[in-house]
N, C-alpha and C. Protein backbone atom coordinates (compact mmCIF):
# COMPACT_ATOMS: atom_id res chain seq x y z
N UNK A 1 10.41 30.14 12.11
CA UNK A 1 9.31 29.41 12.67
C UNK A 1 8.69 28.46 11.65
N UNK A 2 8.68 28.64 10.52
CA UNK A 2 8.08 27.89 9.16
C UNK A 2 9.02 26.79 9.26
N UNK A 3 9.88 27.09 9.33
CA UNK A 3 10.74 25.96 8.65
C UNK A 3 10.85 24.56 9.90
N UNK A 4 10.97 25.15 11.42
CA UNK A 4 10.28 24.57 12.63
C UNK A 4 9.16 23.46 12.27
N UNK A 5 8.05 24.47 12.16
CA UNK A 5 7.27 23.99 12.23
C UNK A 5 7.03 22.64 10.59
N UNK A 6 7.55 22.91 9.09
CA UNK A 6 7.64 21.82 8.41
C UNK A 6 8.77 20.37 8.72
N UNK A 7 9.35 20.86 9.85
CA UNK A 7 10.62 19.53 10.03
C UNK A 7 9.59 18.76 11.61
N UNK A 8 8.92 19.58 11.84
CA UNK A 8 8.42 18.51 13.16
C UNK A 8 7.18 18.25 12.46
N UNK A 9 6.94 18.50 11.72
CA UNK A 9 5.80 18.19 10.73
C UNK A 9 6.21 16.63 10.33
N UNK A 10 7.53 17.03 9.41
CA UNK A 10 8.20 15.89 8.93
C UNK A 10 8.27 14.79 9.65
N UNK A 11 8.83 14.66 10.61
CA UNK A 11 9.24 14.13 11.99
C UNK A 11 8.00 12.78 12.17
N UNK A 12 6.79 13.71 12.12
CA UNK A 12 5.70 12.93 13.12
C UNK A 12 4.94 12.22 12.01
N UNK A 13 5.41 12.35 10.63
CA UNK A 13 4.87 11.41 9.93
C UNK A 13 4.77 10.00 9.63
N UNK A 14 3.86 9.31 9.74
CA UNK A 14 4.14 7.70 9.39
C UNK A 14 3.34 7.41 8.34
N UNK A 15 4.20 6.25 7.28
CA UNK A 15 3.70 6.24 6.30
C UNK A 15 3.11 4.50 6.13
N UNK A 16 1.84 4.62 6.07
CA UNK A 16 0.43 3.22 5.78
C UNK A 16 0.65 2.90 4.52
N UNK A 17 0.86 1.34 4.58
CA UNK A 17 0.74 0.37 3.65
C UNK A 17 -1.16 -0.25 3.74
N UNK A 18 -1.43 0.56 2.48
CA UNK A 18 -2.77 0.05 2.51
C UNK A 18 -3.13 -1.10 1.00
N UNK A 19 -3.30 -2.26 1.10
CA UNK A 19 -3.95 -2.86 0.39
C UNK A 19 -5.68 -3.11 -0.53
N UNK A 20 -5.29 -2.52 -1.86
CA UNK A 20 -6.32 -2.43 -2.46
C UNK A 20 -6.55 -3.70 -3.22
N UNK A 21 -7.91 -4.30 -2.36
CA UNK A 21 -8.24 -5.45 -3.42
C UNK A 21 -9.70 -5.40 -4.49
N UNK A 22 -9.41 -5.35 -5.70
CA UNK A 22 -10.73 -5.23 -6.37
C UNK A 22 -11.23 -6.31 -7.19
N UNK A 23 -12.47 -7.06 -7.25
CA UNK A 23 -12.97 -8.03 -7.52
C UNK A 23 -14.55 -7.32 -8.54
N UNK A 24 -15.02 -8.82 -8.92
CA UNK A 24 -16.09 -7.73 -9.67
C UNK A 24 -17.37 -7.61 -8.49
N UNK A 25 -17.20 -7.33 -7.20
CA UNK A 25 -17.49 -7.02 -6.25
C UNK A 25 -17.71 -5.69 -5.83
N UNK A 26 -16.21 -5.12 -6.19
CA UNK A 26 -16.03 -4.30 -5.96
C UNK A 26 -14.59 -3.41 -5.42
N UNK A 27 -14.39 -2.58 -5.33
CA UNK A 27 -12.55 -2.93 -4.77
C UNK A 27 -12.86 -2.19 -3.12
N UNK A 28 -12.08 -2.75 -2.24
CA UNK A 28 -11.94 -2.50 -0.72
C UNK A 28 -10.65 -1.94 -0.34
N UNK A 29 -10.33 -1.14 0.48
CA UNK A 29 -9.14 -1.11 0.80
C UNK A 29 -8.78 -0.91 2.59
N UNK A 30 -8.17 -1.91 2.25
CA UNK A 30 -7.06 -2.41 3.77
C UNK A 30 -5.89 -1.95 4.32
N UNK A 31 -5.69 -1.24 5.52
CA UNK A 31 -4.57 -0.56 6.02
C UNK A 31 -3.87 -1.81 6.70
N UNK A 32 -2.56 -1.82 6.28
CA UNK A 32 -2.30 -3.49 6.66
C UNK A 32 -0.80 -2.82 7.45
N UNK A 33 0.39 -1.88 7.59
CA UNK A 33 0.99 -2.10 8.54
C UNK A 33 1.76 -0.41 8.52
N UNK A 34 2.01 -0.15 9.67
CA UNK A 34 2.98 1.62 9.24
C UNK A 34 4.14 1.64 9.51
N UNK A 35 5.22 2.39 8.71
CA UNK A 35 6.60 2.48 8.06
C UNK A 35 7.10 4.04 8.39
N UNK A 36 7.96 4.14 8.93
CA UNK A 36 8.54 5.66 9.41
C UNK A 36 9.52 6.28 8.22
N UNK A 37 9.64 5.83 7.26
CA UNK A 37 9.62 6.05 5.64
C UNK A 37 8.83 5.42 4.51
N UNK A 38 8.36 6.51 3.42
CA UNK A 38 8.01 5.80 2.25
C UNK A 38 9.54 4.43 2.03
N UNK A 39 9.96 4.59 2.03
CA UNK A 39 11.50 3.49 1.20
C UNK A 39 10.99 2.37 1.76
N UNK A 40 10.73 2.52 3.01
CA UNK A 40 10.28 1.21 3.94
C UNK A 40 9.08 0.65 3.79
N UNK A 41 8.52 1.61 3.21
CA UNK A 41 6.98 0.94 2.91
C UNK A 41 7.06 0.21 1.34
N UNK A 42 7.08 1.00 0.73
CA UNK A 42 7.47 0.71 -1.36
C UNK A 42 8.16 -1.08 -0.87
N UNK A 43 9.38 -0.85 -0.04
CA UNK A 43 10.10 -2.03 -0.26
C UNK A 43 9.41 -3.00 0.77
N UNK A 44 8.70 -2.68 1.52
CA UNK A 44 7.79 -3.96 2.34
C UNK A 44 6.78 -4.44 1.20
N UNK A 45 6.54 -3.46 0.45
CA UNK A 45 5.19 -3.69 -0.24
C UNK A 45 6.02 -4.95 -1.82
N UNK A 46 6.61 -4.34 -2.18
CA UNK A 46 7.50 -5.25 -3.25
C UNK A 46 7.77 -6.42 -2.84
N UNK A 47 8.80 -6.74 -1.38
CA UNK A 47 8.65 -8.14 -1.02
C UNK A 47 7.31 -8.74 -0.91
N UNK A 48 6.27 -8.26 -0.17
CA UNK A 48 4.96 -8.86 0.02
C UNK A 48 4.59 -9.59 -1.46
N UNK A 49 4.95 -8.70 -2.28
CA UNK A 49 3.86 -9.10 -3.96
C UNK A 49 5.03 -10.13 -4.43
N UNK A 50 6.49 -9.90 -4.03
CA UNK A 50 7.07 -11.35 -4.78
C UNK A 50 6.95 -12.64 -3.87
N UNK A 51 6.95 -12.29 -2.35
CA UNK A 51 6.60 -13.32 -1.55
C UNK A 51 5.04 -14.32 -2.33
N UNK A 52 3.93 -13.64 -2.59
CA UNK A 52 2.67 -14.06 -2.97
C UNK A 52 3.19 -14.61 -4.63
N UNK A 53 3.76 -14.23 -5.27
CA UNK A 53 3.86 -14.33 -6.97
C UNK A 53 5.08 -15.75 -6.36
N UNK A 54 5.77 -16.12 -5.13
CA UNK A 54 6.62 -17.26 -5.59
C UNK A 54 5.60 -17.89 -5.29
N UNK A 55 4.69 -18.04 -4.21
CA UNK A 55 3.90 -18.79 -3.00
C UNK A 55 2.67 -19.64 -4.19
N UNK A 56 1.84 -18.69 -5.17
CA UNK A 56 0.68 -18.89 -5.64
C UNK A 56 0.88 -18.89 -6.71
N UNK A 57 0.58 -20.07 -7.92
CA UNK A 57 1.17 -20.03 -8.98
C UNK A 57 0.46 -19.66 -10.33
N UNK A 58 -0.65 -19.00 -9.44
CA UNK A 58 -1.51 -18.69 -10.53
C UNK A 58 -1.62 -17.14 -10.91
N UNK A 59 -0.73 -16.94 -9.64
CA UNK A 59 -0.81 -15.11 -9.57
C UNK A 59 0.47 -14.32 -10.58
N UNK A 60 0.13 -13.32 -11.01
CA UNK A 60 0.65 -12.59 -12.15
C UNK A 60 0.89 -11.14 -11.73
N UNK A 61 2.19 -10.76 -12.03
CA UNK A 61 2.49 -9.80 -11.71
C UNK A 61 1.95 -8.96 -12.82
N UNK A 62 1.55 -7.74 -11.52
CA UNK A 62 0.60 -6.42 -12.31
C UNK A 62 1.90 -5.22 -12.30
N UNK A 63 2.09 -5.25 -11.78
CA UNK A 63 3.57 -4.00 -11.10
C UNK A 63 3.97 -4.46 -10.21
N UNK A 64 5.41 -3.36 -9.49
CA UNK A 64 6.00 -4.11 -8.89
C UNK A 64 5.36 -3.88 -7.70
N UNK A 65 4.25 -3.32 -7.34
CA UNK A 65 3.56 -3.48 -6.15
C UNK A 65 2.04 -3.83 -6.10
N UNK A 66 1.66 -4.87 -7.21
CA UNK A 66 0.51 -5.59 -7.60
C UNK A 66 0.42 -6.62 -8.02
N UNK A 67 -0.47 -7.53 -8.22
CA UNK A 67 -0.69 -8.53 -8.73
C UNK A 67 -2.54 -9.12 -8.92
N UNK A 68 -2.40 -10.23 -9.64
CA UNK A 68 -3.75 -10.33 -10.22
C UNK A 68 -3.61 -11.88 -9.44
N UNK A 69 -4.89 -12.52 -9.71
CA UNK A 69 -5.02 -13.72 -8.98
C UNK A 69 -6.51 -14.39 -9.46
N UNK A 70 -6.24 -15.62 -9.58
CA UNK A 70 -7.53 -16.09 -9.62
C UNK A 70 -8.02 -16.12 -11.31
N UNK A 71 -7.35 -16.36 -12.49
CA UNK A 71 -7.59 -16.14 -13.50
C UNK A 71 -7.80 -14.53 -13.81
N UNK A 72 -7.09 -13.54 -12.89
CA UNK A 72 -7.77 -12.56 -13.30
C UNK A 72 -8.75 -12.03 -12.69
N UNK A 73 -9.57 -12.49 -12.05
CA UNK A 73 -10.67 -12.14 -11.35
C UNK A 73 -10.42 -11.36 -10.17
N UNK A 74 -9.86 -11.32 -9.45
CA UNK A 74 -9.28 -10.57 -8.18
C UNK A 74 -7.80 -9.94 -8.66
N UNK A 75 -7.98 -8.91 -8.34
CA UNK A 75 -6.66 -7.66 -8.21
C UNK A 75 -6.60 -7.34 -6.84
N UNK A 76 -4.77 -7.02 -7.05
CA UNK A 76 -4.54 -6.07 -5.32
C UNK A 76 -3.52 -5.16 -5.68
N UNK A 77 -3.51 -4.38 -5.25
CA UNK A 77 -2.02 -3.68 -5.59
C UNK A 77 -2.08 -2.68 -3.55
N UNK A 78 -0.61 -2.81 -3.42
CA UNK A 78 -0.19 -2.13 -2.21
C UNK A 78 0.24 -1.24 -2.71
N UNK A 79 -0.29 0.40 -2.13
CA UNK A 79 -0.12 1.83 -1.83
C UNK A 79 0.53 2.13 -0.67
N UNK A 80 1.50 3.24 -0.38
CA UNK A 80 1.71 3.94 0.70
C UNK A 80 1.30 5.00 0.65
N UNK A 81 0.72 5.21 1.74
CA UNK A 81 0.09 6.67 1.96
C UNK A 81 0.73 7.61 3.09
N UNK A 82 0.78 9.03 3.06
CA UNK A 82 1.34 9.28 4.73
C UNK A 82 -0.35 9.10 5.48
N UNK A 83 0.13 8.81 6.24
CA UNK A 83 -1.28 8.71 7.77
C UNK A 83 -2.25 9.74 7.62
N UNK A 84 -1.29 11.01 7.31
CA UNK A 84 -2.85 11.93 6.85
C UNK A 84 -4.00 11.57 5.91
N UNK A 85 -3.74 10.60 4.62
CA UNK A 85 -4.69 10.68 3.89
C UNK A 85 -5.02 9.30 3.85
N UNK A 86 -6.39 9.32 3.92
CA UNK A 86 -7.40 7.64 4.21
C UNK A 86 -7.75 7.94 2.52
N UNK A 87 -7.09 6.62 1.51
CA UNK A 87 -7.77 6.30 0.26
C UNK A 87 -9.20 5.86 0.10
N UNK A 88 -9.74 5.67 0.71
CA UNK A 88 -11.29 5.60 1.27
C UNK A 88 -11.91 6.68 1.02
N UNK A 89 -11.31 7.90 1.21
CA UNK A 89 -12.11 9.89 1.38
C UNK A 89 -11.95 9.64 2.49
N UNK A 90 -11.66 9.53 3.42
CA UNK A 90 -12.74 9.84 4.60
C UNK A 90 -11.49 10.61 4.99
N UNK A 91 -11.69 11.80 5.64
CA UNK A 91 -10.52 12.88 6.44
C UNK A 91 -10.09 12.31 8.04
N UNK A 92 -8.78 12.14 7.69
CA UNK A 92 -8.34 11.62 9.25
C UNK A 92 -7.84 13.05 9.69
């Protein structure tokens, strides 16, 4: 029954591409699209940051799933999360 119950567990998970942008504002974070694997998310999130690093020529790669912008002044970096956990705190 354990083992049941961790594979339909598995099953029903989807995994959120959330965008963290921090400024001296403050940093926010944005749930921007969901992926029925981490692989699918990591690698949506990697194209997104080289798509922006060819597009904007001022932007600087932070990692391979971040970047800086604006002299520096604005950061973002894309996270995947599974759906259970809101980077915010807040309990879904």
């Amino acid at each position: 029954m354990k083992a049941f119950k961790q594979l339909s567990t598995a099953l029903l998970l989807v995994w959120i591409l959330w965008t963290q942008v921090s400024t001296s504002q403050g940093d926010t974070w944005t749930p921007e699209h969901e992926f029925p694997t981490q692989t699918d998310c990591l690698d949506y999130a990697k194209d997104w940051v080289d798509h922006i690093l060819q597009e904007h020529k001022d932007a600087k790669a932070t990692g391979p799933y971040g970047f800086s912008i604006f002299g520096g002044k604005a950061r973002a970096e894309f996270l995947c999360f599974p759906d259970t956990f809101d980077p915010r705190g807040r309990q879904l």
